[in-house]
Protein backbone atom coordinates (compact mmCIF):
# COMPACT_ATOMS: atom_id res chain seq x y z
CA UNK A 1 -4.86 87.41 -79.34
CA UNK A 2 -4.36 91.17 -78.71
CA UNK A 3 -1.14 92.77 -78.74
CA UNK A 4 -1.80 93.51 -75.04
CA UNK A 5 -1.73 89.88 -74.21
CA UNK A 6 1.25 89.65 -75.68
CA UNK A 7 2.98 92.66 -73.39
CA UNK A 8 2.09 91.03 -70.41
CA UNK A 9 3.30 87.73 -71.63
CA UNK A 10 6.64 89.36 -72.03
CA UNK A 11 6.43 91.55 -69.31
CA UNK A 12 6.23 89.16 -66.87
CA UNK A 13 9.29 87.10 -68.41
CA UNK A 14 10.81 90.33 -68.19
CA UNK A 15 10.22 91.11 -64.66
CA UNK A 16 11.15 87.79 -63.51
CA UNK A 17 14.71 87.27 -64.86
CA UNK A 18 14.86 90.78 -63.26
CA UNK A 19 13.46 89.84 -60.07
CA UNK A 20 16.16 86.45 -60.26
CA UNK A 21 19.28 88.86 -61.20
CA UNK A 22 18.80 91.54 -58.70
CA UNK A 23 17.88 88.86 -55.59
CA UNK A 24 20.92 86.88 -57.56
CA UNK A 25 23.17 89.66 -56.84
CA UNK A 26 22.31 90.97 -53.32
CA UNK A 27 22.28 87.28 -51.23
CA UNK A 28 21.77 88.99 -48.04
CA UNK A 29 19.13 90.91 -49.03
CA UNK A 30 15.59 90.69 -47.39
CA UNK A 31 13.88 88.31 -44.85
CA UNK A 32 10.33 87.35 -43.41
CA UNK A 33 7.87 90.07 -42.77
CA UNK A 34 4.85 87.92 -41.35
CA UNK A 35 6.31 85.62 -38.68
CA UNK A 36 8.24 82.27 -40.64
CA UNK A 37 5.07 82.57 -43.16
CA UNK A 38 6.04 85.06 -45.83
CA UNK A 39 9.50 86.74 -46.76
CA UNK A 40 11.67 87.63 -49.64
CA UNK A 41 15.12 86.17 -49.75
CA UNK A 42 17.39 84.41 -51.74
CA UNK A 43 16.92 80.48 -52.12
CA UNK A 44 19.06 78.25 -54.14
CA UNK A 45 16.88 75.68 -55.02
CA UNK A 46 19.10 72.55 -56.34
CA UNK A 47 15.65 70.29 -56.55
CA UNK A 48 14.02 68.93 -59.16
CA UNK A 49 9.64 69.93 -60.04
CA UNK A 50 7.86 70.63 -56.65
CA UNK A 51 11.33 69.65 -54.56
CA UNK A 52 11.57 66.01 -55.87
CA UNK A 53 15.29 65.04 -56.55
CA UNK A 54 16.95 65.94 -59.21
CA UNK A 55 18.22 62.68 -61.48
CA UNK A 56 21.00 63.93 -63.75
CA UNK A 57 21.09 63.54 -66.59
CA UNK A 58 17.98 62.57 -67.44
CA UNK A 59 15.93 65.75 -65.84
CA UNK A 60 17.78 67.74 -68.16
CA UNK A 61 16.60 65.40 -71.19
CA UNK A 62 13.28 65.08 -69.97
CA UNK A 63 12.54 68.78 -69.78
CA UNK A 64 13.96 69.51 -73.06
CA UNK A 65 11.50 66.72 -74.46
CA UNK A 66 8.44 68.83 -72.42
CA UNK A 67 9.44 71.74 -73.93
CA UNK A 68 9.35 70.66 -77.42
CA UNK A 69 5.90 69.03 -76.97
CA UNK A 70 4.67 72.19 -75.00
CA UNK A 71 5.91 74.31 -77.53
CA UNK A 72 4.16 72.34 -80.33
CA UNK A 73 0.81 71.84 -78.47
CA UNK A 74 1.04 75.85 -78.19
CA UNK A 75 1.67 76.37 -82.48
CA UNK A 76 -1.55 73.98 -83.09
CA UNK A 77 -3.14 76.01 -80.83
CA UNK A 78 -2.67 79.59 -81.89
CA UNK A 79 -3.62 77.95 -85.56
CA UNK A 80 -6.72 77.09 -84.46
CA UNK A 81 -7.22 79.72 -82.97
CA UNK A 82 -7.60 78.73 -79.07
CA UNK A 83 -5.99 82.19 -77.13
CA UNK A 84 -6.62 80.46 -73.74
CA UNK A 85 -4.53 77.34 -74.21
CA UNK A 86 -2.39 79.52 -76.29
CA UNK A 87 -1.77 81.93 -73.26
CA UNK A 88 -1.42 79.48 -70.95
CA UNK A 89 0.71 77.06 -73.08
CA UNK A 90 2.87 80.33 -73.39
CA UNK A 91 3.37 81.15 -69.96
CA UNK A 92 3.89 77.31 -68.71
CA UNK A 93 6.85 77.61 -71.81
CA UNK A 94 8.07 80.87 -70.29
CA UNK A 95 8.17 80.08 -66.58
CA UNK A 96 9.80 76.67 -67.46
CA UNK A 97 12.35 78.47 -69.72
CA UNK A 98 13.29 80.53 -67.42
CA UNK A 99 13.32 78.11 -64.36
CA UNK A 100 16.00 75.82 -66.70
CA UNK A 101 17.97 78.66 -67.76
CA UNK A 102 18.51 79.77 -64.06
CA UNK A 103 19.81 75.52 -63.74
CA UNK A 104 21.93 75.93 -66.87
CA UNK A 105 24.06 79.02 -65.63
CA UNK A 106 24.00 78.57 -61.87
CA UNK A 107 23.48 75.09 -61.45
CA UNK A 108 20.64 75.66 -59.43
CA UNK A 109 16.90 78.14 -59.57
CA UNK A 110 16.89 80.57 -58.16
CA UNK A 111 13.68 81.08 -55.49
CA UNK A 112 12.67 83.77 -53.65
CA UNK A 113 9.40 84.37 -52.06
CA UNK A 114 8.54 82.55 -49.03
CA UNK A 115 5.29 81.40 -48.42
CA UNK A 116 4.74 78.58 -45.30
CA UNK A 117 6.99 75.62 -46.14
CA UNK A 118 6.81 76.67 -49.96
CA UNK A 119 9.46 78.77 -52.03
CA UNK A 120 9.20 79.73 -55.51
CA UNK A 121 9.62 82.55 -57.97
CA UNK A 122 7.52 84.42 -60.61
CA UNK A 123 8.29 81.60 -63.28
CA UNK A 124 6.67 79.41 -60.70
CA UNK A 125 3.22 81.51 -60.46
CA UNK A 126 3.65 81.23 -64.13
CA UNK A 127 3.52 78.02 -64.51
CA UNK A 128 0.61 77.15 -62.31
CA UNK A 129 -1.34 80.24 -64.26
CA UNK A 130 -0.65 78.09 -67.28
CA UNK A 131 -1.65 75.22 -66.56
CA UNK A 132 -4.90 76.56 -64.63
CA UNK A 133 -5.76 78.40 -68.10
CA UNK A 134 -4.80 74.81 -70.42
CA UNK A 135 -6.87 72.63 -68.14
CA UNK A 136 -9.61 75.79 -68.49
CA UNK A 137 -9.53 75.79 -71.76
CA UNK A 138 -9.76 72.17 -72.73
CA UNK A 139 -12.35 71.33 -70.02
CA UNK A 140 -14.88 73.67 -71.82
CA UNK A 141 -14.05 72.71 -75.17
CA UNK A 142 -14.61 68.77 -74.16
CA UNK A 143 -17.84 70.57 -72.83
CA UNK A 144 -18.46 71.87 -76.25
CA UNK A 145 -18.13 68.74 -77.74
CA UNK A 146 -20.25 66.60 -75.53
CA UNK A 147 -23.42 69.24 -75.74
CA UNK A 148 -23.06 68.76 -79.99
């Protein structure tokens, strides 16, 4: 994988614990620019994945277990050699790492960009990029493998 990969992997983990501090820090800040469709403003989102409930304590555990199986699906694929699920694996790790570290010190992720009914964050977008580029990547290796 080239080193530039590898600065915008970072650089968007960078950006978005930025993005989470500063809207963290000014709660008044912002508001919707197009109508109730799209704004910027602090939301505390106390939810569990995609606004299900959160079932303490066993979201916790059951994140922690994802992560460790994410983070060795991405290893045996950077030995092998396969940047896209690599990449993708990465960012899904990075997004979720930083969506549980927001729930570890605040009790709570933070959210901020309003879109229709939805809120989310950059960790979000990173996520979904993720998996888009995992499910990519193994649909056209299982390709590969059916046209040998």
């Amino acid at each position: 994988m080239s080193v530039r990969l590898y600065f915008l992997i970072g650089g968007l983990a960078i950006i978005d614990r930025t993005l989470k501090i500063w809207i963290f820090s000014l709660p008044d800040f912002g508001g919707f620019f197009i109508g109730d469709f799209f704004g910027i403003k602090l939301f505390k989102n106390y939810e569990a994945i995609f606004g299900w409930p959160k079932i303490s304590p066993f979201f916790e555990i059951v994140v922690i277990i994802i992560g460790v199986v994410l983070t060795e699906a991405a290893i045996s694929a950077w030995h092998k050699k396969e940047n896209i699920l690599f990449f993708g694996l990465i960012l899904i790790l990075l997004g979720g790492l930083s969506n549980f570290l927001d729930r570890l010190l605040y009790g709570f992720v933070i959210d901020m960009i309003h879109t229709g009914p939805s809120v989310w964050n950059l960790a979000d977008g990173m996520i979904a990029s993720g998996f888009i580029l995992a499910v990519m990547q193994i649909l056209n290796s299982n390709k590969l493998k059916i046209r040998n």
